[in-house]
N, C-alpha and C. Protein backbone atom coordinates (compact mmCIF):
# COMPACT_ATOMS: atom_id res chain seq x y z
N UNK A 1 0.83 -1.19 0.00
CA UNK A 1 0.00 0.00 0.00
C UNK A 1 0.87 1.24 0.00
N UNK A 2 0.26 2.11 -0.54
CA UNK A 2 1.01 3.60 -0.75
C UNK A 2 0.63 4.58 0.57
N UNK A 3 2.16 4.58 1.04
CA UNK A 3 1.36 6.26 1.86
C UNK A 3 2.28 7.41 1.59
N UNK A 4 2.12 7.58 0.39
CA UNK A 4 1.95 9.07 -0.33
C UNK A 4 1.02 9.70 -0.80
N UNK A 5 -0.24 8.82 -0.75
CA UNK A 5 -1.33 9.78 -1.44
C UNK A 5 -1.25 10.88 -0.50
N UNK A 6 -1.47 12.05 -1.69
CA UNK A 6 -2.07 13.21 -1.55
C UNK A 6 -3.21 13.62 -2.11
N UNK A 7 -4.02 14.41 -0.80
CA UNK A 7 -5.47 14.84 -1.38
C UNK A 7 -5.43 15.89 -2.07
N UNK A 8 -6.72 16.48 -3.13
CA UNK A 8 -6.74 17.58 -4.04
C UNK A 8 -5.96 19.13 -3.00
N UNK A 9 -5.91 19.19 -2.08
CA UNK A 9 -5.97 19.95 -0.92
C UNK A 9 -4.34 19.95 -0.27
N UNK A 10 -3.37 18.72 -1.46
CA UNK A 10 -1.80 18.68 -1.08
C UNK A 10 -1.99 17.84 0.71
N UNK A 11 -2.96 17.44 1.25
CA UNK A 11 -2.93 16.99 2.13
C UNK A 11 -2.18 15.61 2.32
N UNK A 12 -1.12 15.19 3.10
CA UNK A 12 -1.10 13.51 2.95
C UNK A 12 -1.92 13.11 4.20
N UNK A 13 -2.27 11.93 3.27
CA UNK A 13 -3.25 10.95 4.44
C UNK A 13 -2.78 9.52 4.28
N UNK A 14 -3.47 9.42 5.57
CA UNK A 14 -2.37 7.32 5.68
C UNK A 14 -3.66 6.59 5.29
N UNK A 15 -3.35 5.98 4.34
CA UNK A 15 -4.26 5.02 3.89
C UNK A 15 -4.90 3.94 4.71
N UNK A 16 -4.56 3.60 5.54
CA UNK A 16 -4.79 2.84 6.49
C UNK A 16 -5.99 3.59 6.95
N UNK A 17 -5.89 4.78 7.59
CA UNK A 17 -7.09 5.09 7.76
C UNK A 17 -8.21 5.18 7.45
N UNK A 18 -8.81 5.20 5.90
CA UNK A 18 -9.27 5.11 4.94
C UNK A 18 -9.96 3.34 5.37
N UNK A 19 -11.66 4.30 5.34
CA UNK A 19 -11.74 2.52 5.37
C UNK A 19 -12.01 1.01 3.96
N UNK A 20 -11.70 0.61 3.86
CA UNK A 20 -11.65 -0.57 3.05
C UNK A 20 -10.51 -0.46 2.20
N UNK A 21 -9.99 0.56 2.60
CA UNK A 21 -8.62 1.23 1.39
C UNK A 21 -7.72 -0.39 1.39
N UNK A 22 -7.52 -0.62 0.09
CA UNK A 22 -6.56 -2.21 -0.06
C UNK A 22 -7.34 -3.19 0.05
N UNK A 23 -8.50 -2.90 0.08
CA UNK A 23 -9.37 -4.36 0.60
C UNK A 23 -9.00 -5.60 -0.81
N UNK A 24 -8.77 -5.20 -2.08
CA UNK A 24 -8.45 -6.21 -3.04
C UNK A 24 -6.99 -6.53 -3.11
N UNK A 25 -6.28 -6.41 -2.23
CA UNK A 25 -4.72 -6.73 -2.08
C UNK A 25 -4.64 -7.84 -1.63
N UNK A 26 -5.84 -8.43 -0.85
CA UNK A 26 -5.01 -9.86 -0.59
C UNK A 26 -5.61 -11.06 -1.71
N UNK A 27 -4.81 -11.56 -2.53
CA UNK A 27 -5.13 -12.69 -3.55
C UNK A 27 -6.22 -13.60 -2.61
N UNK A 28 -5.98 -13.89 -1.99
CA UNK A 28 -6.55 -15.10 -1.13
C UNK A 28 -8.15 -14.96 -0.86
N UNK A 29 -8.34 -13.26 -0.48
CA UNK A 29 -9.62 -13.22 -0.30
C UNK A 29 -10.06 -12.43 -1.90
N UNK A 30 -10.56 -12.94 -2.70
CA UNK A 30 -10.63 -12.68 -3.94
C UNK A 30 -12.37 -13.05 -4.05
N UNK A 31 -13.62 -12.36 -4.14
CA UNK A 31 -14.61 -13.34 -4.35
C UNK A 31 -14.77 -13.14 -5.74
N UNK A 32 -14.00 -12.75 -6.55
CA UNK A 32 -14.45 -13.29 -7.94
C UNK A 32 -13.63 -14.55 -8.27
N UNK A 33 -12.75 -15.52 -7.47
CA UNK A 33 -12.29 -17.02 -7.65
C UNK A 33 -12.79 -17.66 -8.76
N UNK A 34 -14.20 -18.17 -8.59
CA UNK A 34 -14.69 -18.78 -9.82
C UNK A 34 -14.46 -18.21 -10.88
N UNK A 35 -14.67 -17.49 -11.34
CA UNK A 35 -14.99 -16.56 -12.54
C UNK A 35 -13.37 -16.16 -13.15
N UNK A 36 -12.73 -15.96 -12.39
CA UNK A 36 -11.83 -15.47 -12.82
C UNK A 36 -10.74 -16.43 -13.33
N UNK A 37 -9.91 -15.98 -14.69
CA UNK A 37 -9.34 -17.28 -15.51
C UNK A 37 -7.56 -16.90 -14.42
N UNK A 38 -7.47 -18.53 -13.83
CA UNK A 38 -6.57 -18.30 -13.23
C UNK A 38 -5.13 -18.92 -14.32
N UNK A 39 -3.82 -18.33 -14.16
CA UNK A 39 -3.13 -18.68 -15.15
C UNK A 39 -2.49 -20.14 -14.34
N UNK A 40 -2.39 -20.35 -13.30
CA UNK A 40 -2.48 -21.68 -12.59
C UNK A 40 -3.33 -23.27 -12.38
N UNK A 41 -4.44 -22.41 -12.67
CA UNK A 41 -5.39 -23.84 -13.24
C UNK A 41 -5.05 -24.37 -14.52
N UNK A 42 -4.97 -25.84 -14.39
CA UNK A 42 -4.99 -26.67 -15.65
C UNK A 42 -6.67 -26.77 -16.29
N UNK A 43 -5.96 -26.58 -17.48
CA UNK A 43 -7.33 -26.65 -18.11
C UNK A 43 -8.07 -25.17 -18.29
N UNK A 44 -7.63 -24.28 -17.98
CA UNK A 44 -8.10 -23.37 -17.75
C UNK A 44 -7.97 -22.35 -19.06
N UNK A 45 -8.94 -21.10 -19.35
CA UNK A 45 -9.12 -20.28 -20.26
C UNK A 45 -7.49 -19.66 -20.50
N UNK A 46 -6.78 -19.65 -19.28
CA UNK A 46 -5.18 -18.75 -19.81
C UNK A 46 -5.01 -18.94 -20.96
N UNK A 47 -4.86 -19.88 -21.71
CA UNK A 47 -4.25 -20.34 -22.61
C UNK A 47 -4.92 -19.39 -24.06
N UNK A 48 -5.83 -18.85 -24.00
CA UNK A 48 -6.64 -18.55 -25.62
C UNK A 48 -6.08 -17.59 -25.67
N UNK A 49 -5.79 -17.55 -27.29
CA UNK A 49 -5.07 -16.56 -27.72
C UNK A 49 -6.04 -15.80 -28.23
N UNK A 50 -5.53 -14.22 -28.52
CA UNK A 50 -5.78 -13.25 -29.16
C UNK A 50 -6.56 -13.32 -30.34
N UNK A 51 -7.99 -12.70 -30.70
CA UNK A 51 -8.25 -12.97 -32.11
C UNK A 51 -7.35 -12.34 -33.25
N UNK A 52 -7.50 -12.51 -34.59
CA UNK A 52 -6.57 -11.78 -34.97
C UNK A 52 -7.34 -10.42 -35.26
N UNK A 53 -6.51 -9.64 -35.59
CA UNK A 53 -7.21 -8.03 -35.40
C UNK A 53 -8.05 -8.07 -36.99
N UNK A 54 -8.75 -7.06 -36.79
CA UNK A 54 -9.47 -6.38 -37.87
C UNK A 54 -8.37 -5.79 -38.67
N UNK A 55 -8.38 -5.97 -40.27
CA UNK A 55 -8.09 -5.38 -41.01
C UNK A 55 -7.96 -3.55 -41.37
N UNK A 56 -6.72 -2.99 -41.21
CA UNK A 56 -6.94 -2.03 -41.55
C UNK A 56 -7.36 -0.76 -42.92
N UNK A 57 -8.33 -0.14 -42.90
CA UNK A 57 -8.82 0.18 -44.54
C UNK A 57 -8.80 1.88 -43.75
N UNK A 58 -9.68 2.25 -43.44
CA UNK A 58 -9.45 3.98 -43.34
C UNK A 58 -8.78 4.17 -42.38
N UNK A 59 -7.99 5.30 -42.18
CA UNK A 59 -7.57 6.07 -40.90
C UNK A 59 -8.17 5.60 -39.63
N UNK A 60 -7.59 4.78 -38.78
CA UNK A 60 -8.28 5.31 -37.16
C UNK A 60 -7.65 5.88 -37.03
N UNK A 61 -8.08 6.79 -35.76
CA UNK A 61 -7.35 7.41 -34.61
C UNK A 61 -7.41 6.61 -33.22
N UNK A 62 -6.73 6.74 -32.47
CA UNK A 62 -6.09 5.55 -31.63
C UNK A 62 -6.16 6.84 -30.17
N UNK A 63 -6.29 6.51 -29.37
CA UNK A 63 -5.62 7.33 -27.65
C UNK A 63 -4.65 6.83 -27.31
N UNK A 64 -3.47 7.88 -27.05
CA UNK A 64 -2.17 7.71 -26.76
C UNK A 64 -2.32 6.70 -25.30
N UNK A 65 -3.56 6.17 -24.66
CA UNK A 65 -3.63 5.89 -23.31
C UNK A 65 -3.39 4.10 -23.88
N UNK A 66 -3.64 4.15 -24.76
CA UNK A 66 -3.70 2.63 -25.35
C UNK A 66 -2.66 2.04 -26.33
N UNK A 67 -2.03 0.93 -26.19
CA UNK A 67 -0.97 0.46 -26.63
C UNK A 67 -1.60 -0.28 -28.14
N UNK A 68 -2.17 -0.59 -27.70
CA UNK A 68 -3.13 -1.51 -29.20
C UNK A 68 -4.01 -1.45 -29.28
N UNK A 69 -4.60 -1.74 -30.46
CA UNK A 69 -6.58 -1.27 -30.83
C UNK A 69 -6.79 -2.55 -30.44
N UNK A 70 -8.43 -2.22 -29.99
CA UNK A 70 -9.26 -3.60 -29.58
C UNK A 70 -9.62 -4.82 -31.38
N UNK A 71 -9.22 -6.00 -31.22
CA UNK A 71 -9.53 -6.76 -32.26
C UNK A 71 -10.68 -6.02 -33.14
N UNK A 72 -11.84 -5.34 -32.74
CA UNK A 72 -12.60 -5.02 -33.80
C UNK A 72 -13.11 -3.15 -33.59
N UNK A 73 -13.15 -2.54 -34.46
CA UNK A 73 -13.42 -1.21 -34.27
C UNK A 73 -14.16 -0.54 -35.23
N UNK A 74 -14.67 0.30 -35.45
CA UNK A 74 -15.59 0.95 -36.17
C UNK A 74 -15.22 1.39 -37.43
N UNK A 75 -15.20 1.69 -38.37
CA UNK A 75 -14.81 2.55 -39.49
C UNK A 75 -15.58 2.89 -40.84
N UNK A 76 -17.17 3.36 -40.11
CA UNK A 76 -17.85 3.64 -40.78
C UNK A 76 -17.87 5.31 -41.38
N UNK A 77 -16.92 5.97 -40.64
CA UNK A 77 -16.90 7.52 -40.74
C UNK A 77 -15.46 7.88 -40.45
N UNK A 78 -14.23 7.90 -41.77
CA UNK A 78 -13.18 8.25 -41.27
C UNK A 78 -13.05 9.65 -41.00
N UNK A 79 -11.89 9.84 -40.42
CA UNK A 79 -11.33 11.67 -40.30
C UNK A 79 -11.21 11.82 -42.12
N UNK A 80 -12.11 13.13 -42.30
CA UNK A 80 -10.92 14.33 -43.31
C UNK A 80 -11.83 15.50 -43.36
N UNK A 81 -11.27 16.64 -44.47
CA UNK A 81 -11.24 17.38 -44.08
C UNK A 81 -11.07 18.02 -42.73
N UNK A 82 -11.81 19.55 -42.74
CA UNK A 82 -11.02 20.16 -41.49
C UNK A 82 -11.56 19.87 -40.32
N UNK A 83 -12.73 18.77 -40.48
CA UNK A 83 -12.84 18.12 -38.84
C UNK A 83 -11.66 16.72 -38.46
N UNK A 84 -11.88 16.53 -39.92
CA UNK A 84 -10.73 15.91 -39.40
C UNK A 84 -9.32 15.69 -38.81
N UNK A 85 -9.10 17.22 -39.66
CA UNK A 85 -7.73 17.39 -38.64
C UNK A 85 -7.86 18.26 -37.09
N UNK A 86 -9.33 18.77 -37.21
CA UNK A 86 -9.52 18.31 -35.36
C UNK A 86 -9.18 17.30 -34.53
N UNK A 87 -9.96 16.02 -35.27
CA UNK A 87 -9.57 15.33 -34.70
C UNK A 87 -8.38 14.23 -34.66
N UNK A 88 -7.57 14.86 -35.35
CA UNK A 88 -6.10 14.26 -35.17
C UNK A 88 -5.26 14.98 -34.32
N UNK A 89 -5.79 16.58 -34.31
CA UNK A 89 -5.60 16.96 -33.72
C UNK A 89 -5.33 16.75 -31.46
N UNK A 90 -6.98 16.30 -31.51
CA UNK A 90 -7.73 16.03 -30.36
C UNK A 90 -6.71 14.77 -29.77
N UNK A 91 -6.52 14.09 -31.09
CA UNK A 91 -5.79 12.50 -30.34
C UNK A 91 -4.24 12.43 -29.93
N UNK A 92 -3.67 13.79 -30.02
CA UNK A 92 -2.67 14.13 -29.77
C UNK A 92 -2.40 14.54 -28.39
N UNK A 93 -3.66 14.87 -27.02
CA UNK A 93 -3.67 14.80 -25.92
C UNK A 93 -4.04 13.80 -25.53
N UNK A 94 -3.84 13.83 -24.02
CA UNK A 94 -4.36 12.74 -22.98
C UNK A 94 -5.91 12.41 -22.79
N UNK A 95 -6.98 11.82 -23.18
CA UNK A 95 -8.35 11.74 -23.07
C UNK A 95 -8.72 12.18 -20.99
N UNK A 96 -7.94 12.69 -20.68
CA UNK A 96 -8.02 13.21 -19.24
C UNK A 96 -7.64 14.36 -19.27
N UNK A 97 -7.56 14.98 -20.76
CA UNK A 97 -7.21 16.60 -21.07
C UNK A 97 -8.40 16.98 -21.42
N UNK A 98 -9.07 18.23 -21.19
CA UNK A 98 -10.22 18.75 -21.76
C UNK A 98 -9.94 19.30 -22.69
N UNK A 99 -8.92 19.31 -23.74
CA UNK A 99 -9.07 19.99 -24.81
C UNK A 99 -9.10 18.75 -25.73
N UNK A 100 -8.85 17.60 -25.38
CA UNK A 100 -8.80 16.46 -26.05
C UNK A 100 -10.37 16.19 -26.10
N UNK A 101 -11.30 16.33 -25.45
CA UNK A 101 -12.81 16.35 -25.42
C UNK A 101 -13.05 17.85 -26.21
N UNK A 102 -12.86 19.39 -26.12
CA UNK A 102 -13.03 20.19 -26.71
C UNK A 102 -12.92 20.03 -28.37
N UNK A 103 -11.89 19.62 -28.24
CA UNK A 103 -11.42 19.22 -29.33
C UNK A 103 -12.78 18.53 -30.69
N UNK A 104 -12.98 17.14 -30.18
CA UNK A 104 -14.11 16.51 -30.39
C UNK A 104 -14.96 16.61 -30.49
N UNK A 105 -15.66 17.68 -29.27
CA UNK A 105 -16.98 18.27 -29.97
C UNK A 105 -16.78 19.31 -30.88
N UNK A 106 -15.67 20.04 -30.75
CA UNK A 106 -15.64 21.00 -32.38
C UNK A 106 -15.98 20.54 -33.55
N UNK A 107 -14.87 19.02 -33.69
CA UNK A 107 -15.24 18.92 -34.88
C UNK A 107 -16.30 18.03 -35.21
N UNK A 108 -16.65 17.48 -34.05
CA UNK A 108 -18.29 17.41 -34.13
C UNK A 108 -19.41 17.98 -35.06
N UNK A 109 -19.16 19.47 -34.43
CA UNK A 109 -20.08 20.51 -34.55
C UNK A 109 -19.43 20.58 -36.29
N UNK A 110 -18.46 20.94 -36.73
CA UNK A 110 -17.80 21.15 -37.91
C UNK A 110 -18.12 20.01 -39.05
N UNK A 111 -17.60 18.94 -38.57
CA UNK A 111 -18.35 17.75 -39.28
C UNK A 111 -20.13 18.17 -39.69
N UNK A 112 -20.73 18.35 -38.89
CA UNK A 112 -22.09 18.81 -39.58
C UNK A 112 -22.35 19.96 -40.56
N UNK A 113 -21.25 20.78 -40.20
CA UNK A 113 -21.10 21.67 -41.38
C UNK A 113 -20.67 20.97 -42.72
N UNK A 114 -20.13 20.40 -42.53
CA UNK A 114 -19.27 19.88 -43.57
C UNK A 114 -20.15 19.20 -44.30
N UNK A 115 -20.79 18.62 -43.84
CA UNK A 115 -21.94 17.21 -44.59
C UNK A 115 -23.21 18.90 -45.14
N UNK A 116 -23.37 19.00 -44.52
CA UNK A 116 -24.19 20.28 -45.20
C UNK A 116 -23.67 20.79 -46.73
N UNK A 117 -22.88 21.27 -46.16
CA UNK A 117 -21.92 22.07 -47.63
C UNK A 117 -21.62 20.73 -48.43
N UNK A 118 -21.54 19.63 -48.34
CA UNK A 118 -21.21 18.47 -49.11
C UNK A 118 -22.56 18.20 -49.93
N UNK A 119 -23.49 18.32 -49.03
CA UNK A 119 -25.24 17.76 -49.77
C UNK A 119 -25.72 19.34 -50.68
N UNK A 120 -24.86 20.12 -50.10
CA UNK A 120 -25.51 21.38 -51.66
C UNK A 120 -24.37 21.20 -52.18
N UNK A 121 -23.02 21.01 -52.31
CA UNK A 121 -22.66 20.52 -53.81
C UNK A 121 -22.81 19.81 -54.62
N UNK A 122 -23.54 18.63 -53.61
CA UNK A 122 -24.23 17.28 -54.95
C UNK A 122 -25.80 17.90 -55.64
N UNK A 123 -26.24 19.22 -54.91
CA UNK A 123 -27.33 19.73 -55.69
C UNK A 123 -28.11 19.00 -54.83
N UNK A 124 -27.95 18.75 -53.76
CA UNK A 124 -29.08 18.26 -52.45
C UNK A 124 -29.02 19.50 -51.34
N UNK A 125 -30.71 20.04 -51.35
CA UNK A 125 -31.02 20.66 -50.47
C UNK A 125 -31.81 20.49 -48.89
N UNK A 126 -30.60 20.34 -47.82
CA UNK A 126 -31.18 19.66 -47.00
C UNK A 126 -32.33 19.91 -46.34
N UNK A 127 -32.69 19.09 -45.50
CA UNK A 127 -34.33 20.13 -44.70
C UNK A 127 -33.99 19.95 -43.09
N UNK A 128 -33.53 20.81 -42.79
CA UNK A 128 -32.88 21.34 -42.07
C UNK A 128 -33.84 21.30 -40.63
N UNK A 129 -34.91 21.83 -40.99
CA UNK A 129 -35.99 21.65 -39.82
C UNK A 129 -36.27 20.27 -39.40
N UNK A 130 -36.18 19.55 -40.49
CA UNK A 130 -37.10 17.89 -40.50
C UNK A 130 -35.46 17.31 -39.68
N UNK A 131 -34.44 17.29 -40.08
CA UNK A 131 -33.23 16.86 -39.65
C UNK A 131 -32.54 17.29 -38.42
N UNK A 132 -33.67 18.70 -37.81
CA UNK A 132 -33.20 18.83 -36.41
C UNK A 132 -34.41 18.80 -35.11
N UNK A 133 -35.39 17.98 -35.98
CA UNK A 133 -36.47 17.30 -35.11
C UNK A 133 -37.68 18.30 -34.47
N UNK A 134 -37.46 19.84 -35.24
CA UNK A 134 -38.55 20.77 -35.27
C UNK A 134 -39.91 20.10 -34.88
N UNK A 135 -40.31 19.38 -35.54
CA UNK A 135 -41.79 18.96 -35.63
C UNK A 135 -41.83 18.08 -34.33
N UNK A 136 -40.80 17.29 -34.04
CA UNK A 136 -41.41 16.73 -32.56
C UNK A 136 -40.84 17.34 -31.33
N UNK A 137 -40.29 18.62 -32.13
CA UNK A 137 -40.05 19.43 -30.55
C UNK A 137 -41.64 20.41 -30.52
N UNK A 138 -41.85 20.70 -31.26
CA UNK A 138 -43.34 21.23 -31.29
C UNK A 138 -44.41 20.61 -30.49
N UNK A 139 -44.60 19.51 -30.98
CA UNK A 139 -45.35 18.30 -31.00
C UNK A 139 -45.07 18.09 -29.32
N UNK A 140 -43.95 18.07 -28.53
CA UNK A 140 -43.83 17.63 -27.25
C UNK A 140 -43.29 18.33 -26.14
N UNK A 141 -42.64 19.69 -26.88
CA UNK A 141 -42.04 20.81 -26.01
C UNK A 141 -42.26 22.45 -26.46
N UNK A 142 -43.36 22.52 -26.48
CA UNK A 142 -43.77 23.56 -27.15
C UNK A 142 -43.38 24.75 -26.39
N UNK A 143 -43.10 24.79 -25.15
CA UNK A 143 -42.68 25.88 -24.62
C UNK A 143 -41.20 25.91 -24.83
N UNK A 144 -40.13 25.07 -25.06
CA UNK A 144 -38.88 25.12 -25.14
C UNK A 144 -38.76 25.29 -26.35
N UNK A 145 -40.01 25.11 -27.71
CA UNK A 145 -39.42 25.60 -29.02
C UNK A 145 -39.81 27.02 -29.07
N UNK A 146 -40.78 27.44 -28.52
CA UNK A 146 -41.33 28.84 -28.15
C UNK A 146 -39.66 29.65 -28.03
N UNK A 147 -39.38 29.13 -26.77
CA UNK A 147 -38.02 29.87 -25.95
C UNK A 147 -36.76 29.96 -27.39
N UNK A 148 -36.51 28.56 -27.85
CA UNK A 148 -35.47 28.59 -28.78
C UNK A 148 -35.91 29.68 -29.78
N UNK A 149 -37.25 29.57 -30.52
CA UNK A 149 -37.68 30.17 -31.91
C UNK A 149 -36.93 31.30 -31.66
N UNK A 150 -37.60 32.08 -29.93
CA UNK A 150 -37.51 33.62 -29.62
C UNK A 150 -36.08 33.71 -29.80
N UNK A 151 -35.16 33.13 -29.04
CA UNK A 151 -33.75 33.48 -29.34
C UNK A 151 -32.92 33.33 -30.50
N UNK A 152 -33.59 32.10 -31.62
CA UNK A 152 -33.20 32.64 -32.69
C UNK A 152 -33.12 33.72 -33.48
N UNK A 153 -34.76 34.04 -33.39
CA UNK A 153 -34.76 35.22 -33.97
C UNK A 153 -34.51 36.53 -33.15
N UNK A 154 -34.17 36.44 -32.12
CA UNK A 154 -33.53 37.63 -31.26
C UNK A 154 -31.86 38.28 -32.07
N UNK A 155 -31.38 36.60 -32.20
CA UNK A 155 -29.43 36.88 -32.70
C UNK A 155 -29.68 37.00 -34.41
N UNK A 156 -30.86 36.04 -34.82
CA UNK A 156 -30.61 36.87 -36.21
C UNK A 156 -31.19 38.23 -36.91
N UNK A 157 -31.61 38.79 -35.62
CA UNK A 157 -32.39 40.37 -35.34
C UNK A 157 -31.22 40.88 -35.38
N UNK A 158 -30.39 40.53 -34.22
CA UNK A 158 -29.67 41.44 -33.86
C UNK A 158 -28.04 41.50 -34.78
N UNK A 159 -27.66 40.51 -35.33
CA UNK A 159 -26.48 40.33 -36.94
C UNK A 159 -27.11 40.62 -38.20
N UNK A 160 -28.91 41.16 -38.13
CA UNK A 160 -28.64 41.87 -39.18
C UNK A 160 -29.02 43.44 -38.90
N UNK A 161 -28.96 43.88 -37.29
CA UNK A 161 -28.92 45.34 -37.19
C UNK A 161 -27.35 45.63 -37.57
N UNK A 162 -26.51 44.29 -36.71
CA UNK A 162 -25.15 44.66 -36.52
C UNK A 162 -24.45 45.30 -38.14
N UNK A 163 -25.13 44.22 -39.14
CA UNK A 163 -24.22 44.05 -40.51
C UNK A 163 -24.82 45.58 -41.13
N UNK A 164 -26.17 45.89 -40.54
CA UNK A 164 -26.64 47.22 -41.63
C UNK A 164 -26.03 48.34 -41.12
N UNK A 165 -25.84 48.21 -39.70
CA UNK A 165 -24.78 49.43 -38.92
C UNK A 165 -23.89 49.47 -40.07
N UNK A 166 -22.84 48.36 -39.97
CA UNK A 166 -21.61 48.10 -40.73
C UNK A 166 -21.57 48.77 -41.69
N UNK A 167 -22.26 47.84 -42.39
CA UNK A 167 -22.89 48.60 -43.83
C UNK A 167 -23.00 50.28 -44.00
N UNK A 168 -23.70 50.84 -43.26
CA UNK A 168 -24.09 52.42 -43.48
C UNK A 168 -22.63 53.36 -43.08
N UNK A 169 -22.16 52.88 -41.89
CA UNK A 169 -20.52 53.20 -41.93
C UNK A 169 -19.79 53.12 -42.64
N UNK A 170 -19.57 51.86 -43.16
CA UNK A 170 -18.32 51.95 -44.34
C UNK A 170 -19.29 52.98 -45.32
N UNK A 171 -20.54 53.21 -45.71
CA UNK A 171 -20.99 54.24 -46.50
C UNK A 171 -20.67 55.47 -46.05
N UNK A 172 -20.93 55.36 -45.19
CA UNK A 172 -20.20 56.92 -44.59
C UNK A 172 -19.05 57.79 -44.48
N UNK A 173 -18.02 56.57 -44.87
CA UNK A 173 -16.75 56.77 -44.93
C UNK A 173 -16.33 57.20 -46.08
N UNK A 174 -16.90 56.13 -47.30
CA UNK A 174 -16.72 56.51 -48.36
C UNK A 174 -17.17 57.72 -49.11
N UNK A 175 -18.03 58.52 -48.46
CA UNK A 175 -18.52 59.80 -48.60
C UNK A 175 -17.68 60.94 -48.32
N UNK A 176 -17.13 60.16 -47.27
CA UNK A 176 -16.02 61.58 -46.50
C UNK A 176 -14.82 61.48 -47.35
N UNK A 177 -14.99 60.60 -47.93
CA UNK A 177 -13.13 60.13 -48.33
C UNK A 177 -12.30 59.32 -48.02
N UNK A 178 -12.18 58.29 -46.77
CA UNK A 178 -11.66 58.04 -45.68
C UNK A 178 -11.06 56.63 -46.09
């Protein structure tokens, strides 16, 4: 047992005090026995090997916390473009870094841009309402689409007072000379 822990607070405390602290240190009292594949039993599961891994075809990204990918993994949606180099970005910290999570939901959020701007270059216009579940937020939260509608149209009230300000200034300038 360790007695160096320190608490968030730089405090040291003796583990001992701590109650049940070590309680899985002694082999002997183990109640997962059955279950567990002992490398000492004959006959026993130790022996199975590794499946062999999944074939690699697109890009994963991997967490530096892990030495090897699990035998089977996803690769229905690789990284590219510029979410993607978010998230190569992202996999370049510790998954116990919050920018390694920041990271992720950016290009999250970016990735949906991206598929947007991808479906009007194929000359597909998405429906934007139907794809962000408008009708059954209506349908079941009518006061929280009430609240959203209002604040939408509050910020796109207020970026297009901002842009006509803009607008009449730089006119103004160009009048003076400037």
């Amino acid at each position: 047992m360790r007695s160096d822990i320190v608490t968030p607070s730089n405090e040291r405390i003796d583990p001992s005090s701590v109650p049940g602290w070590g309680i899985d240190a002694d082999p002997q009292n183990d109640p997962t026995y059955p279950y567990r594949i002992r490398d000492t039993d004959p006959g026993s599961r130790a022996d199975w090997e590794r499946p062999p891994l999944q074939s690699e075809g697109p890009e994963i990204l991997q967490s530096i916390e892990h030495i090897r990918r699990p035998a089977v993994f996803g690769t229905a949606n690789p990284p590219r473009g510029l979410s993607g180099m978010l998230r190569r970005a992202a996999f370049r910290w510790s998954e116990s870094n919050w920018l390694h999570w920041l990271l992720l939901m950016g290009a999250d959020r970016l990735n949906v841009v991206e598929g947007i701007a991808e479906d009007i270059g194929r000359g597909i216009v998405p429906n934007l309402p139907a794809e962000m579940g408008v009708r059954a937020e209506w349908r079941h939260n009518k006061k929280g689409f009430a609240i959203k509608a209002a604040t939408a149209f509050a910020v796109a009230g207020g970026l297009v007072l901002l842009l006509r300000r803009k607008g009449s200034d730089t006119a103004a300038r160009r009048g003076r000379g400037l």
